[in-house]
N, C-alpha and C. Protein backbone atom coordinates (compact mmCIF):
# COMPACT_ATOMS: atom_id res chain seq x y z
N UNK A 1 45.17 -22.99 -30.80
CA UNK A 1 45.39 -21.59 -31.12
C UNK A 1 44.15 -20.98 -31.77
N UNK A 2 43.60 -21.93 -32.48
CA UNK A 2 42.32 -21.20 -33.12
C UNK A 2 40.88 -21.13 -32.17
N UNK A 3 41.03 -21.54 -31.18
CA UNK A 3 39.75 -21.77 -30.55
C UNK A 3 40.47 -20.35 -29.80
N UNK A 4 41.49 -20.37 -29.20
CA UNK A 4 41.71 -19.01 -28.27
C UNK A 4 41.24 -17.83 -29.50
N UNK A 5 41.95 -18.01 -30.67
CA UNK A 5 41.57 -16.67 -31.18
C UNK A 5 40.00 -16.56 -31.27
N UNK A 6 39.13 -17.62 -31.84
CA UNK A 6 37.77 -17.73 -31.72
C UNK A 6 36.88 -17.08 -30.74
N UNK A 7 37.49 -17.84 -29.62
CA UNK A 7 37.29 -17.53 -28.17
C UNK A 7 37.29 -15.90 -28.03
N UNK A 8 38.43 -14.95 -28.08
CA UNK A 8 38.72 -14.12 -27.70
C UNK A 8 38.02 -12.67 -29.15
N UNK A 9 37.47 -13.69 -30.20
CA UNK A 9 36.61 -12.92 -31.07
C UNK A 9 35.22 -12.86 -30.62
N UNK A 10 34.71 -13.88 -30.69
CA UNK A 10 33.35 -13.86 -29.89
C UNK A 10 33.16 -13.12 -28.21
N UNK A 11 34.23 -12.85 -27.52
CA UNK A 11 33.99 -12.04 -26.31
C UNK A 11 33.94 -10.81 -26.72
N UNK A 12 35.21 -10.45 -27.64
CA UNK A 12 35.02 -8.70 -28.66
C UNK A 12 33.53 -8.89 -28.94
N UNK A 13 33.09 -9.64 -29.67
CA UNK A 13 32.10 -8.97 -30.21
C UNK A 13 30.70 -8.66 -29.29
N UNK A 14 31.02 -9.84 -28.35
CA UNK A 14 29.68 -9.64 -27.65
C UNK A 14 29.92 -8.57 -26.09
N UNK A 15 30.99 -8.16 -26.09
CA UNK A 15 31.06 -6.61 -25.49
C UNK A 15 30.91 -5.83 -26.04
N UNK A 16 31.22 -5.54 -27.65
CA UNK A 16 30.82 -4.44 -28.15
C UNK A 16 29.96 -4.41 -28.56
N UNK A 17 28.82 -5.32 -28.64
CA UNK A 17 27.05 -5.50 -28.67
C UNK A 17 26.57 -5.18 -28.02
N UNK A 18 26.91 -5.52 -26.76
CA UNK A 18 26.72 -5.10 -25.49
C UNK A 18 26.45 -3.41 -25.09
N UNK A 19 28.20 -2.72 -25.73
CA UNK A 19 28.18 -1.98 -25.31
C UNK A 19 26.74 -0.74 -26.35
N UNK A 20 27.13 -1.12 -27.18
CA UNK A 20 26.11 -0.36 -28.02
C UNK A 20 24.64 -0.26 -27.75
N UNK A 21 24.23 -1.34 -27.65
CA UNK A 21 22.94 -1.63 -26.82
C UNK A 21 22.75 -0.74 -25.85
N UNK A 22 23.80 -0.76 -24.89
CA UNK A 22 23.52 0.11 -23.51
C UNK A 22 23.84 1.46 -23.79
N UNK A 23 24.32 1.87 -25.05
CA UNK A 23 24.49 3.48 -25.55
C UNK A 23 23.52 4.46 -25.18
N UNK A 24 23.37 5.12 -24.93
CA UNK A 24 22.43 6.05 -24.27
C UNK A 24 21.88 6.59 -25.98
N UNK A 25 20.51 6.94 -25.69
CA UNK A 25 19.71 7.66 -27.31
C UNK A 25 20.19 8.83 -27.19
N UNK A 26 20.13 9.11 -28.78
CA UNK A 26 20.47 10.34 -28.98
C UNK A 26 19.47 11.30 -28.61
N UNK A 27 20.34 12.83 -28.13
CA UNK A 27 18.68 13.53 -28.04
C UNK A 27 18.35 13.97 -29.09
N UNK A 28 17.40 14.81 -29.59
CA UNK A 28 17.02 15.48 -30.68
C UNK A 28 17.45 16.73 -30.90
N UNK A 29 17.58 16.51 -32.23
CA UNK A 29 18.64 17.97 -32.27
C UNK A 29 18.03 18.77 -33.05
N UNK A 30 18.74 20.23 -32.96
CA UNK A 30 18.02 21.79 -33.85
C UNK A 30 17.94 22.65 -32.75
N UNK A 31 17.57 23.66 -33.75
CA UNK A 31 17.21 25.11 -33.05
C UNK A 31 15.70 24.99 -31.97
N UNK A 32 15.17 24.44 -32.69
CA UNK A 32 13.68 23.75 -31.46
C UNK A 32 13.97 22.81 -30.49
N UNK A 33 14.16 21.81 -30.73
CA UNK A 33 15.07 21.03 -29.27
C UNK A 33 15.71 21.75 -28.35
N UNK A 34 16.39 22.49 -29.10
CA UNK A 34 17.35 23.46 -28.06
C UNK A 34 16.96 24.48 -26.96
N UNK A 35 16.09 25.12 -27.75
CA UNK A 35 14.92 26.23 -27.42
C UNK A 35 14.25 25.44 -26.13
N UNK A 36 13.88 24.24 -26.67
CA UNK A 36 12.99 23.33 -25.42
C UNK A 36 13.45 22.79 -23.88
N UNK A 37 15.01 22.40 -25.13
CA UNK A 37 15.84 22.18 -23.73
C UNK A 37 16.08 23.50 -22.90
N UNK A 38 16.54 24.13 -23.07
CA UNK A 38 16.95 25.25 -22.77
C UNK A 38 15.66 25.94 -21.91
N UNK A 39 14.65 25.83 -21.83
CA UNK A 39 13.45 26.25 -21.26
C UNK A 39 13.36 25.57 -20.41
N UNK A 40 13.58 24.27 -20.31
CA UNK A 40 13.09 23.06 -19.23
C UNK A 40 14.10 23.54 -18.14
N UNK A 41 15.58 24.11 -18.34
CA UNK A 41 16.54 23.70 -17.99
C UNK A 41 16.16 25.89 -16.82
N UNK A 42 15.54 26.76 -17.39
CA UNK A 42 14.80 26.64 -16.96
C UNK A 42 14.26 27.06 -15.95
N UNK A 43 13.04 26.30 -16.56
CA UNK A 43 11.72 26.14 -15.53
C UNK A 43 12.55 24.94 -14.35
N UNK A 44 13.05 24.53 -14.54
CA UNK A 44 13.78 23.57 -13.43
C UNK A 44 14.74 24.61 -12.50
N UNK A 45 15.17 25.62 -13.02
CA UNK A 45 15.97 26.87 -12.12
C UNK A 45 15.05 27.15 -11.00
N UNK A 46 13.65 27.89 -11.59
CA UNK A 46 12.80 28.36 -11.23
C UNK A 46 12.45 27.20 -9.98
N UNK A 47 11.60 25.93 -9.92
CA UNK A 47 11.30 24.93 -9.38
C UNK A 47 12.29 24.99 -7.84
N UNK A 48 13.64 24.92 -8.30
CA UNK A 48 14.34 24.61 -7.53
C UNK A 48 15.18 26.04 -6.57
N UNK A 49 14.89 27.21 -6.67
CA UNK A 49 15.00 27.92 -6.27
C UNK A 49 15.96 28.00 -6.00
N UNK A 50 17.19 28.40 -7.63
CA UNK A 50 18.26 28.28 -8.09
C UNK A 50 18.39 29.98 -8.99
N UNK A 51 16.77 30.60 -9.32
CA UNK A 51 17.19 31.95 -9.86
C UNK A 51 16.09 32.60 -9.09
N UNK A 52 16.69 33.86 -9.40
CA UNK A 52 16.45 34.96 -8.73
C UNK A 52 14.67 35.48 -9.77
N UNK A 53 14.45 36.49 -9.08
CA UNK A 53 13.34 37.08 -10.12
C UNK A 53 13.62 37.76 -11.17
N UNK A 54 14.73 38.35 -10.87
CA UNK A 54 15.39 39.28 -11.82
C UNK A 54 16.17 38.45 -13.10
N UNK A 55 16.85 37.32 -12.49
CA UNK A 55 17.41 36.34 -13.44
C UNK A 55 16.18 35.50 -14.35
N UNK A 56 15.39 35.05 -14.06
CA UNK A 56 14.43 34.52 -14.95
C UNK A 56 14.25 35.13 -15.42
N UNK A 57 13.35 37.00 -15.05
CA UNK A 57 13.33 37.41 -16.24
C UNK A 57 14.10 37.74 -17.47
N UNK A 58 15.41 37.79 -17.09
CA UNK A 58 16.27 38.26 -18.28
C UNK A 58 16.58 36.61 -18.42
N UNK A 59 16.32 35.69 -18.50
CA UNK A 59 16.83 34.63 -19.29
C UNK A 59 15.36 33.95 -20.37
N UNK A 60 14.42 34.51 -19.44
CA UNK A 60 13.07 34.56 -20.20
C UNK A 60 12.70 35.49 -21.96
N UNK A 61 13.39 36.44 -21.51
CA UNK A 61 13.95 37.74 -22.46
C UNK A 61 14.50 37.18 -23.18
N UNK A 62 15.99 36.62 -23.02
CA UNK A 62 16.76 36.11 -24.08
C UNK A 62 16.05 35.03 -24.75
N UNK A 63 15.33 33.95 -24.28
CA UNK A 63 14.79 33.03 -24.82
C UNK A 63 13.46 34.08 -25.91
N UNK A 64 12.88 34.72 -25.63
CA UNK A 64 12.17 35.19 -26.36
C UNK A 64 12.36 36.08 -27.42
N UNK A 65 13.71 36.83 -26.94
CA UNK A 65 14.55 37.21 -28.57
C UNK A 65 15.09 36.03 -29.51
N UNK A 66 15.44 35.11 -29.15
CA UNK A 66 15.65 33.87 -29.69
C UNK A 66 14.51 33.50 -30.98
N UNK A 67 13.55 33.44 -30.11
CA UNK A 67 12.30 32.86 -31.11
C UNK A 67 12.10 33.66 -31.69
N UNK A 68 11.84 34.86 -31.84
CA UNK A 68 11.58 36.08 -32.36
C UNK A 68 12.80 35.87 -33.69
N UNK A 69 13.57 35.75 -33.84
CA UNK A 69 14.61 36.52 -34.36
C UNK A 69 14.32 34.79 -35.46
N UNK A 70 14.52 33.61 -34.88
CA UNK A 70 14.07 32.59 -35.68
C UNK A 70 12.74 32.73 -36.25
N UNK A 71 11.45 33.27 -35.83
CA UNK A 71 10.96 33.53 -36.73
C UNK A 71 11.07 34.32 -38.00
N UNK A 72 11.56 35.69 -37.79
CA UNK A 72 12.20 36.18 -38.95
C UNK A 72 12.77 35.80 -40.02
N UNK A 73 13.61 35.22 -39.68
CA UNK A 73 14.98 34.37 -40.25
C UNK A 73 13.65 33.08 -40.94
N UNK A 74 12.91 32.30 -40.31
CA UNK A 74 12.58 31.49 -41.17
C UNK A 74 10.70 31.99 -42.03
N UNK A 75 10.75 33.46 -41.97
CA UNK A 75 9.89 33.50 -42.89
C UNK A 75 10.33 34.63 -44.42
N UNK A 76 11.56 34.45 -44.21
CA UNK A 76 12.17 35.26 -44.88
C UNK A 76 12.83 34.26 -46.10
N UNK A 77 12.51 33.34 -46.35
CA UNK A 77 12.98 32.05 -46.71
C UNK A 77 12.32 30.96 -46.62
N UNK A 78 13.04 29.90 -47.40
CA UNK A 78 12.55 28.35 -47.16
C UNK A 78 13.49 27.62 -46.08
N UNK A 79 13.12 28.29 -44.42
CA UNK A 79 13.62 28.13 -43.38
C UNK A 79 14.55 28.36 -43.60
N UNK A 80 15.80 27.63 -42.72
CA UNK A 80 16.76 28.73 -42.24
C UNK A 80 18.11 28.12 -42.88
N UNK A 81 18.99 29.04 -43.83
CA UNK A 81 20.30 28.62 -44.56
C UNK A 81 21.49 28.47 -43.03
N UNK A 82 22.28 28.46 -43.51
CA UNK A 82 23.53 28.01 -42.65
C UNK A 82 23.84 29.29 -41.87
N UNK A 83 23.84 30.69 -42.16
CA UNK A 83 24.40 31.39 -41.88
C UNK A 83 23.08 31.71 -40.49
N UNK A 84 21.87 31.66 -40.97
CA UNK A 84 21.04 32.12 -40.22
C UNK A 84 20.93 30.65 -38.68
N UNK A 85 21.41 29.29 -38.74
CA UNK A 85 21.22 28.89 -37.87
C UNK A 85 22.54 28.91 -37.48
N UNK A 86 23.64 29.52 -38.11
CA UNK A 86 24.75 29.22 -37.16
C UNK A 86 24.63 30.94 -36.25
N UNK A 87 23.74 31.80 -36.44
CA UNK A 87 23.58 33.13 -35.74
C UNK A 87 22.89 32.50 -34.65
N UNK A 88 21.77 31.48 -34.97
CA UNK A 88 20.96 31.40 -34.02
C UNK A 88 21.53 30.25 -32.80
N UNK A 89 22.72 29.52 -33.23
CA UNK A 89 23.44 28.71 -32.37
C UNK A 89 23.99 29.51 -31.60
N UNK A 90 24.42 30.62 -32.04
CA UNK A 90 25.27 31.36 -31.61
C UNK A 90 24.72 32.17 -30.04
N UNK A 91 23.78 32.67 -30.40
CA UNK A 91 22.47 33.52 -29.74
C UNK A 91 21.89 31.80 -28.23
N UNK A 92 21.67 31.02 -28.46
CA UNK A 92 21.76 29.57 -27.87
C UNK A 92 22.70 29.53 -26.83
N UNK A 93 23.87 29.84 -27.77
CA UNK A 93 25.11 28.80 -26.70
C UNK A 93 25.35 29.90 -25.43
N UNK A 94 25.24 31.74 -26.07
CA UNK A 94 25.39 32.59 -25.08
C UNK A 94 24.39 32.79 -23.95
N UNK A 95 22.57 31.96 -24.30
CA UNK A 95 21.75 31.96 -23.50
C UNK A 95 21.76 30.91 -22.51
N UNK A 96 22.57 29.41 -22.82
CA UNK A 96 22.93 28.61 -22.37
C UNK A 96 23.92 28.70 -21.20
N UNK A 97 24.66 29.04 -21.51
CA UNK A 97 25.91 29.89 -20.61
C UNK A 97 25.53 30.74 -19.28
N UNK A 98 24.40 31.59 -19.55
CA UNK A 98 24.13 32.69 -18.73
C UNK A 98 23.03 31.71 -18.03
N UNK A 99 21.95 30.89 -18.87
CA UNK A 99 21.51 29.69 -17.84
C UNK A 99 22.20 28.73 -16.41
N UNK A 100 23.31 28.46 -17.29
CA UNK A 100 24.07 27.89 -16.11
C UNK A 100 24.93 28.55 -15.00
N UNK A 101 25.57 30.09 -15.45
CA UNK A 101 26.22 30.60 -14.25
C UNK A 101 24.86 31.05 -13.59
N UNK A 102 23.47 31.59 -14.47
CA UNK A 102 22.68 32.01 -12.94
C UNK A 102 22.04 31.09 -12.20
N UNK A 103 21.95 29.91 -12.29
CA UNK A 103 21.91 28.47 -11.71
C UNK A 103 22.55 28.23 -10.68
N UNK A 104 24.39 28.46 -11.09
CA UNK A 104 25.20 28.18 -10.10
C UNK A 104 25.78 28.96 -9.34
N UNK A 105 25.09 30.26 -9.60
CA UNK A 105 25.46 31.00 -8.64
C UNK A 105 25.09 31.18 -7.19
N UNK A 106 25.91 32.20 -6.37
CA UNK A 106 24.73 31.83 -4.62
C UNK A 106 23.44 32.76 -4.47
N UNK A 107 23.06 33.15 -5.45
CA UNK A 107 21.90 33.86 -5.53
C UNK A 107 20.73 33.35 -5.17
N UNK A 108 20.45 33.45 -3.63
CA UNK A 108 18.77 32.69 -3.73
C UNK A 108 17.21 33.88 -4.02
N UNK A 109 16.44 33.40 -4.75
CA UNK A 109 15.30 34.16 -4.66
C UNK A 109 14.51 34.65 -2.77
N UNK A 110 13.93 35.63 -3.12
CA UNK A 110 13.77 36.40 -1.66
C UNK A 110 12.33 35.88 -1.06
């Protein structure tokens, strides 16, 4: 009985070693990561001839009120308190959004 339980401890553990190991990395997180991702994501629209001319520019726009508005916010201060990065998450998640429907939409460039 003790070798099965043994047995059946040492397989737990060395799957869940396992599994951790093979965990994917975290990405990097913040308002700059985001900004980055969010650009790649993109210049990869663009590449793949997924937006329009008109759509890059207004997602180009939003990305550049973005930074704009984080600069403000972090020279107005010793960078940015809670309220000012949860505006700027905010401002993110709606540029994020409009990234992906003009992506998936059937809009091809001309």
């Amino acid at each position: 009985m003790f070798r099965r339980q043994t047995a059946t401890f040492v397989i737990a553990l060395s799957l869940a070693a396992t599994a951790a190991w093979a965990a994917p990395a975290h990405r990097p997180r913040g308002i700059n990561a985001r900004e980055h991702r969010q650009t790649q994501r993109i210049k990869d629209g663009k590449e793949d001839g997924q937006l329009t001319k008109g759509e890059l520019d207004k997602l180009k726009a939003d990305e550049a009120a973005v930074r704009a508005k984080e600069r403000v916010y972090r020279r107005s201060g010793d960078g940015l308190n809670q309220a000012e990065r949860k505006d700027l998450e905010k401002d993110l998640n709606k540029t994020s959004r409009e990234i992906y429907r003009d992506k998936h939409n059937q809009r091809k460039p001309q």
